[in-house]
PDB file of N, CA and C in Angstrom:
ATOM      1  N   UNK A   1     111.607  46.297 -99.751  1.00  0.00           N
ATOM      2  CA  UNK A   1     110.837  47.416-100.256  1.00  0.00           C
ATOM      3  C   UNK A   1     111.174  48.634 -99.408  1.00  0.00           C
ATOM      4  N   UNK A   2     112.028  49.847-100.227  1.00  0.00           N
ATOM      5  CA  UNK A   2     111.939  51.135 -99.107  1.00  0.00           C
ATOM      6  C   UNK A   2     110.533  51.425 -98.807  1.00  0.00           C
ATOM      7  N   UNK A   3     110.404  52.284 -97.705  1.00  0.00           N
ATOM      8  CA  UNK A   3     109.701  52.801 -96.595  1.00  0.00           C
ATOM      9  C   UNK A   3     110.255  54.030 -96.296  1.00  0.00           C
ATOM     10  N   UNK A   4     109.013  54.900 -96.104  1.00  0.00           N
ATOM     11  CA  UNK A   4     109.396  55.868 -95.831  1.00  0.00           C
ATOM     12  C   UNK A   4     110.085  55.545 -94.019  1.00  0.00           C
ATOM     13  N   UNK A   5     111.198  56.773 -93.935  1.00  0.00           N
ATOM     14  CA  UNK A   5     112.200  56.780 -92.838  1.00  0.00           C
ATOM     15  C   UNK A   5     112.532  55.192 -91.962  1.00  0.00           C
ATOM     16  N   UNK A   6     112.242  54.231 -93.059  1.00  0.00           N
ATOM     17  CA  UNK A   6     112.885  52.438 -92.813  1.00  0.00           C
ATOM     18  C   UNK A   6     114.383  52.545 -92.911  1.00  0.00           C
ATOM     19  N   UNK A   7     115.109  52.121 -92.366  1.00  0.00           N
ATOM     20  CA  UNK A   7     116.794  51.937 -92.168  1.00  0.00           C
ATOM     21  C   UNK A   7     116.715  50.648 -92.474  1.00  0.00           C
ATOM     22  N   UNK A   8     115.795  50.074 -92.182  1.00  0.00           N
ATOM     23  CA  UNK A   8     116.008  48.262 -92.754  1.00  0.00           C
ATOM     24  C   UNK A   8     114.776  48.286 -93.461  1.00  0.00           C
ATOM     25  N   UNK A   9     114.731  48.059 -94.854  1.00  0.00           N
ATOM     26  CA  UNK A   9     113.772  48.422 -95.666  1.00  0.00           C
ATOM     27  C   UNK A   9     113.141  46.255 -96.105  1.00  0.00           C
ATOM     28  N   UNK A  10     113.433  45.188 -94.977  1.00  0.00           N
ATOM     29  CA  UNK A  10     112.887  44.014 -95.474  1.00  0.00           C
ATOM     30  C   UNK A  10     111.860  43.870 -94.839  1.00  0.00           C
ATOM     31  N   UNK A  11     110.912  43.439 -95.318  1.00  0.00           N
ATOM     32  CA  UNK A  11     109.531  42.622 -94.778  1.00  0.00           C
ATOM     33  C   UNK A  11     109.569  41.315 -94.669  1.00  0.00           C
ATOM     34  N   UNK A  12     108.672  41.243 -93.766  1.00  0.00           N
ATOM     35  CA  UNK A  12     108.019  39.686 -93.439  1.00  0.00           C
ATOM     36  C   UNK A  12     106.190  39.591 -94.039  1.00  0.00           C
ATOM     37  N   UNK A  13     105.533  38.778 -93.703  1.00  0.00           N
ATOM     38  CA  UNK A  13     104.635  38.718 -94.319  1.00  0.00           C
ATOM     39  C   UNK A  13     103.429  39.482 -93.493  1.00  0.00           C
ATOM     40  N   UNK A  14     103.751  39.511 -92.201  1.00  0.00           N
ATOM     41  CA  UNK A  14     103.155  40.306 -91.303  1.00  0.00           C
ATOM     42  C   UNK A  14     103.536  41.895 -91.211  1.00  0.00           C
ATOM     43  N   UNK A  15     104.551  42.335 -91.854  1.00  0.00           N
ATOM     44  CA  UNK A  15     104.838  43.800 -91.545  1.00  0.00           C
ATOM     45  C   UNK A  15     106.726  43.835 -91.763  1.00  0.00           C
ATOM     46  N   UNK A  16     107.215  44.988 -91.179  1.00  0.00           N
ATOM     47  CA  UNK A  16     108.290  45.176 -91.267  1.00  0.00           C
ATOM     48  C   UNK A  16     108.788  43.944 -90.399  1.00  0.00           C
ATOM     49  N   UNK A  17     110.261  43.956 -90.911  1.00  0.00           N
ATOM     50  CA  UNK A  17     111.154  42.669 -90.390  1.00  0.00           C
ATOM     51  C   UNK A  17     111.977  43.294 -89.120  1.00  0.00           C
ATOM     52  N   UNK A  18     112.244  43.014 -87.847  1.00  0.00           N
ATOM     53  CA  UNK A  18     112.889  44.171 -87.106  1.00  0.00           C
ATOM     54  C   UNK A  18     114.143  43.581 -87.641  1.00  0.00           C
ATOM     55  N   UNK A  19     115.039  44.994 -87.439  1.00  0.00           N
ATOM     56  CA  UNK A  19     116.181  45.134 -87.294  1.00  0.00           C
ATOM     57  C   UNK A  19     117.304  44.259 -87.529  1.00  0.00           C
ATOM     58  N   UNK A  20     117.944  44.044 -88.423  1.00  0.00           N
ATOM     59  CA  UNK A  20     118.722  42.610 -88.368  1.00  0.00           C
ATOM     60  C   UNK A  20     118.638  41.631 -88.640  1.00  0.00           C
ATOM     61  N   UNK A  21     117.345  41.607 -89.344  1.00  0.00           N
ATOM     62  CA  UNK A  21     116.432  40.101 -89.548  1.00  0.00           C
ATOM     63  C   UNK A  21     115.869  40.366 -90.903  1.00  0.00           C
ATOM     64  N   UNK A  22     116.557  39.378 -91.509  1.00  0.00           N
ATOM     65  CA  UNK A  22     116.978  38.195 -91.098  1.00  0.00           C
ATOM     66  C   UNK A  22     118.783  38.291 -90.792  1.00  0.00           C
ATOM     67  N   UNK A  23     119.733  37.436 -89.780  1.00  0.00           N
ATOM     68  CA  UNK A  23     120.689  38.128 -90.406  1.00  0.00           C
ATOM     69  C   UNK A  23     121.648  37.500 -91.708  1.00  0.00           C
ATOM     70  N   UNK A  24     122.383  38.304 -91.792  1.00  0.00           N
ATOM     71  CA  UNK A  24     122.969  38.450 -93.241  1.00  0.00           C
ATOM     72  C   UNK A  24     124.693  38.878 -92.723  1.00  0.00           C
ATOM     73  N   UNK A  25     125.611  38.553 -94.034  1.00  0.00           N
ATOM     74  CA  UNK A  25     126.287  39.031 -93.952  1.00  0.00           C
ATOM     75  C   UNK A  25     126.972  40.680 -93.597  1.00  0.00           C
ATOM     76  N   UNK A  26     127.687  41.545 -92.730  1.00  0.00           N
ATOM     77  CA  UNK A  26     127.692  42.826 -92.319  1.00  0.00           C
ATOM     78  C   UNK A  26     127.974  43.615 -93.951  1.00  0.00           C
ATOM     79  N   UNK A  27     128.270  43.166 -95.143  1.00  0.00           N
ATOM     80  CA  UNK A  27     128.387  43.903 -96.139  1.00  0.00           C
ATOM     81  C   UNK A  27     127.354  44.319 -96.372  1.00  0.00           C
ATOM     82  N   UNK A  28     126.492  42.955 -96.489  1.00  0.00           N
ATOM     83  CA  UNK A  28     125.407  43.279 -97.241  1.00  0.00           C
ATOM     84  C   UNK A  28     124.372  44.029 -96.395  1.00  0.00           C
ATOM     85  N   UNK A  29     124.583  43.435 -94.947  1.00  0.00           N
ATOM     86  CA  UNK A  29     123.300  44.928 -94.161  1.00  0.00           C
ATOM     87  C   UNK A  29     123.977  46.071 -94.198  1.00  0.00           C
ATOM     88  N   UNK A  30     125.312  46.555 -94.761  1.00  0.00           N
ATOM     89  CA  UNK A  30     125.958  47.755 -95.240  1.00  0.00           C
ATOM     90  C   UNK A  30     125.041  48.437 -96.066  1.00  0.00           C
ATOM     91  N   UNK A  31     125.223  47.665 -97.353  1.00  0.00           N
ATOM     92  CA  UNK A  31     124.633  47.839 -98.285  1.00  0.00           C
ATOM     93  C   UNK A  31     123.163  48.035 -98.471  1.00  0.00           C
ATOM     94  N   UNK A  32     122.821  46.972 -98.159  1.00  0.00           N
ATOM     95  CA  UNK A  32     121.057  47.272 -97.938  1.00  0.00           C
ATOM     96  C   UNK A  32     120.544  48.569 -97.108  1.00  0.00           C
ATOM     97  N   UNK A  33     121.360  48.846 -95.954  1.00  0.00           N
ATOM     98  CA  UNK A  33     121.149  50.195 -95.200  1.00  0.00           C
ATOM     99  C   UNK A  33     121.626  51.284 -95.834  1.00  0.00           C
ATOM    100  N   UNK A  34     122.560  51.592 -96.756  1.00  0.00           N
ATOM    101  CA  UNK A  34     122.988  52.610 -97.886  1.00  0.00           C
ATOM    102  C   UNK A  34     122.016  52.855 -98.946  1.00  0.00           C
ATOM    103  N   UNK A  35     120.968  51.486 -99.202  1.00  0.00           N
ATOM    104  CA  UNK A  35     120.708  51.787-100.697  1.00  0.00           C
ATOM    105  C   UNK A  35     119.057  52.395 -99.605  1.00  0.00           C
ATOM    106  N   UNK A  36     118.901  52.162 -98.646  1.00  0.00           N
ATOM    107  CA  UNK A  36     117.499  52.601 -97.375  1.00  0.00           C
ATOM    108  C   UNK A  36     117.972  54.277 -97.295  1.00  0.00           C
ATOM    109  N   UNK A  37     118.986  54.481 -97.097  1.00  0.00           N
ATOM    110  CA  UNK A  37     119.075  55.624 -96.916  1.00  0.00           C
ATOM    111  C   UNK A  37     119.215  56.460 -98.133  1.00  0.00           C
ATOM    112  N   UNK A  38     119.753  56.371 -99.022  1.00  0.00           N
ATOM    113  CA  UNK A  38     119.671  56.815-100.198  1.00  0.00           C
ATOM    114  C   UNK A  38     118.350  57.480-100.540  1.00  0.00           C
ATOM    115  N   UNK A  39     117.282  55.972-100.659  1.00  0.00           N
ATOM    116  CA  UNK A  39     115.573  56.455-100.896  1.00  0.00           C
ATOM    117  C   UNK A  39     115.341  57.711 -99.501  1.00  0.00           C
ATOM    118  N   UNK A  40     115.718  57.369 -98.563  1.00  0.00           N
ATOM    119  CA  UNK A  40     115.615  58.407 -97.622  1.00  0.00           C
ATOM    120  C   UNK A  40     115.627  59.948 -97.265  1.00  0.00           C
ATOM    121  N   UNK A  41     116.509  60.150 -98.256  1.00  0.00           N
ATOM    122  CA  UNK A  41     117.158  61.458 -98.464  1.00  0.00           C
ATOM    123  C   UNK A  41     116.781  61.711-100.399  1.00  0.00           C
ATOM    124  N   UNK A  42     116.733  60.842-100.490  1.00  0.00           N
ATOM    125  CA  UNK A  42     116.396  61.416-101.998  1.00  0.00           C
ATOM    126  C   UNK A  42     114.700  61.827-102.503  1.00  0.00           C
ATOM    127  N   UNK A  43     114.493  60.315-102.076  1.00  0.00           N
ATOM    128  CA  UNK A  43     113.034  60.188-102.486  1.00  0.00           C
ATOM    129  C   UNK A  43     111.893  61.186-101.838  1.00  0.00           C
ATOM    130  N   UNK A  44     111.123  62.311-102.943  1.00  0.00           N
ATOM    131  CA  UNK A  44     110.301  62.690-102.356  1.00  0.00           C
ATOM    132  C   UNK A  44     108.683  62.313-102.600  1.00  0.00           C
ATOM    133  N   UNK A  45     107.796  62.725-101.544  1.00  0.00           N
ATOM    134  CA  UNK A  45     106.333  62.011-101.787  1.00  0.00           C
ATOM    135  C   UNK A  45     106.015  62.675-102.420  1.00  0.00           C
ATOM    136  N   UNK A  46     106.233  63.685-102.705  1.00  0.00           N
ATOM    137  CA  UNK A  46     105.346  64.601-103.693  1.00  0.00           C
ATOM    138  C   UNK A  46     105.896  64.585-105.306  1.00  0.00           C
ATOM    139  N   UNK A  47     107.249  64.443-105.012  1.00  0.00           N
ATOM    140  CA  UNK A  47     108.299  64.574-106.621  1.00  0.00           C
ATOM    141  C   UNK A  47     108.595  63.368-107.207  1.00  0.00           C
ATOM    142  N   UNK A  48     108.999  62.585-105.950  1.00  0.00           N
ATOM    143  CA  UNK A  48     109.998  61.154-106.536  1.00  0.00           C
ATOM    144  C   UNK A  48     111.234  61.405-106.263  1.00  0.00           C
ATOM    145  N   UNK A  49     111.954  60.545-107.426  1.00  0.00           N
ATOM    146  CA  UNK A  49     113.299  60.755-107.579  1.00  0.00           C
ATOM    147  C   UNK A  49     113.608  62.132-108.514  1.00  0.00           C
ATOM    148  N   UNK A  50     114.513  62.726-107.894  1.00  0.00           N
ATOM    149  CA  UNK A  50     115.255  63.890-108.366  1.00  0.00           C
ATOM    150  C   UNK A  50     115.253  63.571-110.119  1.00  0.00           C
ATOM    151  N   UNK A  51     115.756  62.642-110.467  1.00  0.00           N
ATOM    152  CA  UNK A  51     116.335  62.431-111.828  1.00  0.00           C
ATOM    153  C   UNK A  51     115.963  60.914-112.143  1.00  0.00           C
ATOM    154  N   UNK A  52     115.773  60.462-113.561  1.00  0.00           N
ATOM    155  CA  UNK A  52     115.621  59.321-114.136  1.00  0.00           C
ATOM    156  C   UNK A  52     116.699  58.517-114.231  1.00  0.00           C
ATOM    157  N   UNK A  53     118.067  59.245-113.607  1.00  0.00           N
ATOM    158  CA  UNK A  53     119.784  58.328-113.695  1.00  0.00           C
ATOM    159  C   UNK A  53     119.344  57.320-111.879  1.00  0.00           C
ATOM    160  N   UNK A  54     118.856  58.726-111.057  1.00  0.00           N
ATOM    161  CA  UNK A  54     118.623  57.781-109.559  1.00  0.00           C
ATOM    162  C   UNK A  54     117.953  57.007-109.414  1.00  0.00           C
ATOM    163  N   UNK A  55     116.475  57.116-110.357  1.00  0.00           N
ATOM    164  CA  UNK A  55     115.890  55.842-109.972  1.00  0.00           C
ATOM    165  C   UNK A  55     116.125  54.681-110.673  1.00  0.00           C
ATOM    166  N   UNK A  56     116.921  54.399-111.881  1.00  0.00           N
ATOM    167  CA  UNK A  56     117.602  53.541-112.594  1.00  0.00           C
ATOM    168  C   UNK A  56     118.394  52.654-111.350  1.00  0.00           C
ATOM    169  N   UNK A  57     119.099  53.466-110.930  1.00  0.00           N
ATOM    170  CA  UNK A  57     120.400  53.607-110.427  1.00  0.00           C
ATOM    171  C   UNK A  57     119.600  52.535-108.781  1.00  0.00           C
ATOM    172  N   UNK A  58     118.904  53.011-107.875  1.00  0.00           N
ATOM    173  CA  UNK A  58     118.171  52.734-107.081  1.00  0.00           C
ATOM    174  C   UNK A  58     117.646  50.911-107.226  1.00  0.00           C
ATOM    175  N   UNK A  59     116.832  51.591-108.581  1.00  0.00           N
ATOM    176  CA  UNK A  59     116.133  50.166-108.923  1.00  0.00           C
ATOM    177  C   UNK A  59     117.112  48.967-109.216  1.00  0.00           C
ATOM    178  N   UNK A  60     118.202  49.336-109.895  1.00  0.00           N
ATOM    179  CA  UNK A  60     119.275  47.951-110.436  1.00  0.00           C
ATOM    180  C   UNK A  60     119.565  47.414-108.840  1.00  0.00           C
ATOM    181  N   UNK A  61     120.369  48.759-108.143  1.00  0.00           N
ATOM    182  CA  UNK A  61     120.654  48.029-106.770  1.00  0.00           C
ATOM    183  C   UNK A  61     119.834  47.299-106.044  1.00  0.00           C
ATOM    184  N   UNK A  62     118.602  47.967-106.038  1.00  0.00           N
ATOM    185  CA  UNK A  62     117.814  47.083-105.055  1.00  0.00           C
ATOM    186  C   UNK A  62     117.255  45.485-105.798  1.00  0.00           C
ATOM    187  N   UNK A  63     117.357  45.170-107.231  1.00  0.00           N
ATOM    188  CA  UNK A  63     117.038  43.899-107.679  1.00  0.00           C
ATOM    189  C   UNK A  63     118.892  43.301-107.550  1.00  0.00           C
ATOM    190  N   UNK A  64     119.809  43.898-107.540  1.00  0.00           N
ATOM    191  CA  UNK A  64     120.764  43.194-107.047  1.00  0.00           C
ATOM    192  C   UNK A  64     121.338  43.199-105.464  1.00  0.00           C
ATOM    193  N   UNK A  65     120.401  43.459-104.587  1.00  0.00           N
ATOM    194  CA  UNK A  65     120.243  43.481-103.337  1.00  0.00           C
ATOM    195  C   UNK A  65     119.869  41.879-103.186  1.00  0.00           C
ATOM    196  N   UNK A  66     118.457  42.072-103.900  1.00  0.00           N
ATOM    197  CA  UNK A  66     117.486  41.027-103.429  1.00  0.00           C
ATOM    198  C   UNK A  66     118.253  39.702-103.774  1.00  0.00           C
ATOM    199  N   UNK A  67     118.974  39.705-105.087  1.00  0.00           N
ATOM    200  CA  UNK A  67     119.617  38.542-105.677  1.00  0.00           C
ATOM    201  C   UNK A  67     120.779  37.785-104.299  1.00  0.00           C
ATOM    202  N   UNK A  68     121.643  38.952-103.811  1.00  0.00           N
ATOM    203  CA  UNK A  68     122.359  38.547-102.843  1.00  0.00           C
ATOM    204  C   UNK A  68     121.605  38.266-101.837  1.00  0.00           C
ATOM    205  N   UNK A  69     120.233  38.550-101.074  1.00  0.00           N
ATOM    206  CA  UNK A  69     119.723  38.148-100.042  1.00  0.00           C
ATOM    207  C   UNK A  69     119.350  37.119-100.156  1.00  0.00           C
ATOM    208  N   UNK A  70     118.478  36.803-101.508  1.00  0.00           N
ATOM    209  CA  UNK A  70     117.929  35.412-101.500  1.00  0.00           C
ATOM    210  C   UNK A  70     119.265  33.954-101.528  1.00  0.00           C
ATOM    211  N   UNK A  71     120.542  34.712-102.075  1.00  0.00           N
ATOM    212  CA  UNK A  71     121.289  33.638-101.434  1.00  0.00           C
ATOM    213  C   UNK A  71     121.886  33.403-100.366  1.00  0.00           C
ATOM    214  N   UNK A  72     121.646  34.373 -99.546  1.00  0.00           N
ATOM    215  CA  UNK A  72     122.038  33.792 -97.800  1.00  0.00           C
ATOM    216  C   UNK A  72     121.065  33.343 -97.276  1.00  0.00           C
ATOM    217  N   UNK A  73     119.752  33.311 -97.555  1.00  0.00           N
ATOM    218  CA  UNK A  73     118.378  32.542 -97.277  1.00  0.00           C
ATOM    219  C   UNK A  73     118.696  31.150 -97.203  1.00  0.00           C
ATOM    220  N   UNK A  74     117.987  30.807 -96.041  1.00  0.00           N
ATOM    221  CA  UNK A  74     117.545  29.180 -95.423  1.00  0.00           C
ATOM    222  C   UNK A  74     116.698  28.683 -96.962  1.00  0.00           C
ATOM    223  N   UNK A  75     116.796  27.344 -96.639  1.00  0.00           N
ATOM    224  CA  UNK A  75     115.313  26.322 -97.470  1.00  0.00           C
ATOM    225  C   UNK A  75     113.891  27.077 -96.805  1.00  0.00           C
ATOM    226  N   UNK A  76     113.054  27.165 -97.779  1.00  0.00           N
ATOM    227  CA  UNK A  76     112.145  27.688 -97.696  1.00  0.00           C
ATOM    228  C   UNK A  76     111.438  29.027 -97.581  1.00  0.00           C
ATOM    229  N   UNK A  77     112.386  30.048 -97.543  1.00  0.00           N
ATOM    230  CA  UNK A  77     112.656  31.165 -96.837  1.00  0.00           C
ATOM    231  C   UNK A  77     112.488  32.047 -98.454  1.00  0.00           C
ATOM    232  N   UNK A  78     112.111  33.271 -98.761  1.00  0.00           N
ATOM    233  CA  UNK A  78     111.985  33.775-100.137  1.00  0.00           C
ATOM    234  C   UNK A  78     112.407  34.880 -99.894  1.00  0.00           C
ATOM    235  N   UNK A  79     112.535  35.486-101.231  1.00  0.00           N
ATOM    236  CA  UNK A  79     112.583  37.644-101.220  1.00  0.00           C
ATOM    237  C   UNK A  79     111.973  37.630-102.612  1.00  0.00           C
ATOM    238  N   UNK A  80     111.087  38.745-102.571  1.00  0.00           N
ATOM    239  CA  UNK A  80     110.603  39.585-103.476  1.00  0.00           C
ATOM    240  C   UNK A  80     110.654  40.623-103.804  1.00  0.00           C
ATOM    241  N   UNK A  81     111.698  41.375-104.449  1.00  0.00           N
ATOM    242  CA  UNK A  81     111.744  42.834-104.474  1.00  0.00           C
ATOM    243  C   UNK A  81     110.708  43.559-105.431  1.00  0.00           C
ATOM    244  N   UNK A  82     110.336  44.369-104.580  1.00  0.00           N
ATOM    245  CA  UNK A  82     109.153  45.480-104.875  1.00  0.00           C
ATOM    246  C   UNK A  82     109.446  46.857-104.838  1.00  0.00           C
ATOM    247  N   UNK A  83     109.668  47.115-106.635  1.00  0.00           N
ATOM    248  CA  UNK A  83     110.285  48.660-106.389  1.00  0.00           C
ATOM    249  C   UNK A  83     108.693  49.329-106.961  1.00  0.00           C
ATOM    250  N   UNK A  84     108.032  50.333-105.980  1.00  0.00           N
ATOM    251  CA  UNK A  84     106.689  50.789-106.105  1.00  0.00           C
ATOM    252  C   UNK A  84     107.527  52.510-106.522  1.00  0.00           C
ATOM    253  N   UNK A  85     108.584  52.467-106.079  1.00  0.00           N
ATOM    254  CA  UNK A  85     109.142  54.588-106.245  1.00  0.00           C
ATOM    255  C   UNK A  85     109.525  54.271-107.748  1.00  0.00           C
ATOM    256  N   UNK A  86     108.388  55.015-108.310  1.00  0.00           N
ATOM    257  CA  UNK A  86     108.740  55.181-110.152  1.00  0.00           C
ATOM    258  C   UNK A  86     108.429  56.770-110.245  1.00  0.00           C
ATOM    259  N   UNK A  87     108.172  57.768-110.081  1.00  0.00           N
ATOM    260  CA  UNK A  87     107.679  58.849-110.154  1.00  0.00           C
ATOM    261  C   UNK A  87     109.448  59.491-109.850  1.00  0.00           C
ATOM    262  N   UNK A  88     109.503  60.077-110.837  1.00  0.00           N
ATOM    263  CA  UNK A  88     110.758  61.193-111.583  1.00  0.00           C
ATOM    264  C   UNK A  88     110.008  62.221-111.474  1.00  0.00           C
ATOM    265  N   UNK A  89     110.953  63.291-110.960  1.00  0.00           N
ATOM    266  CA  UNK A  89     110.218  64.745-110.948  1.00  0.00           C
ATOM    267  C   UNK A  89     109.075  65.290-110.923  1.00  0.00           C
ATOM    268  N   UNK A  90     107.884  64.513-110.810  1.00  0.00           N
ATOM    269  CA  UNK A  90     106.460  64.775-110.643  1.00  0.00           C
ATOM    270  C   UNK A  90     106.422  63.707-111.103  1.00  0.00           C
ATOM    271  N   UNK A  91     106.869  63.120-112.275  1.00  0.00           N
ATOM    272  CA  UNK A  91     106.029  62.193-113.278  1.00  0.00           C
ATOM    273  C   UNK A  91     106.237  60.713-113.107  1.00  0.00           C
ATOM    274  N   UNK A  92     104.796  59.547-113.276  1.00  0.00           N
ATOM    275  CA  UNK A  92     105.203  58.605-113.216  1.00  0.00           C
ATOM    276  C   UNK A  92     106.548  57.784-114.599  1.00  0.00           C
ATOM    277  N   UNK A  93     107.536  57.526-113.852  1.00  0.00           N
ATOM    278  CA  UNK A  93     108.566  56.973-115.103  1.00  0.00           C
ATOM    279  C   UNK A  93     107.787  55.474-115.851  1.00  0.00           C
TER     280      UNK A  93
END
């Protein structure tokens, strides 16, 4: 789930996950830290996303984020992706 100014946008059940954790392949904490920064610079609290193409665009990646995380996951171990940034230009999408 992004966070506001999160560079590693995964949780645990207690709070943010630090840094690296769980680890993962270096693509994919590439990736996962690209699609963190992205919301970072794009996403505003007051507006949202700039445009209805970014948060499309945002949302696919981050449910095909989660797909690749949950397969480097241990037995027992889960992901749930939670995209809560729906608000386009003022409006909820």
């Amino acid at each position: 789930m992004n966070d506001y100014s999160a560079d590693w946008p995964l949780w645990r059940d207690d709070g943010g996950a630090p840094d690296g954790e769980p680890q993962l392949p270096a693509w994919l904490e590439a990736d996962i830290r690209q699609w963190a920064a992205t919301f970072n610079s794009l996403y505003s609290y007051e507006t949202g996303w700039p445009d209805t193409r970014t948060c499309d665009e945002q949302r696919l990646k981050g449910e095909r984020l989660a797909g690749a995380i949950a397969r480097e996951l241990g037995l027992g171990d889960s992901i749930v992706f939670a995209h809560w940034e729906t608000n386009v230009a003022g409006r909820e999408s």
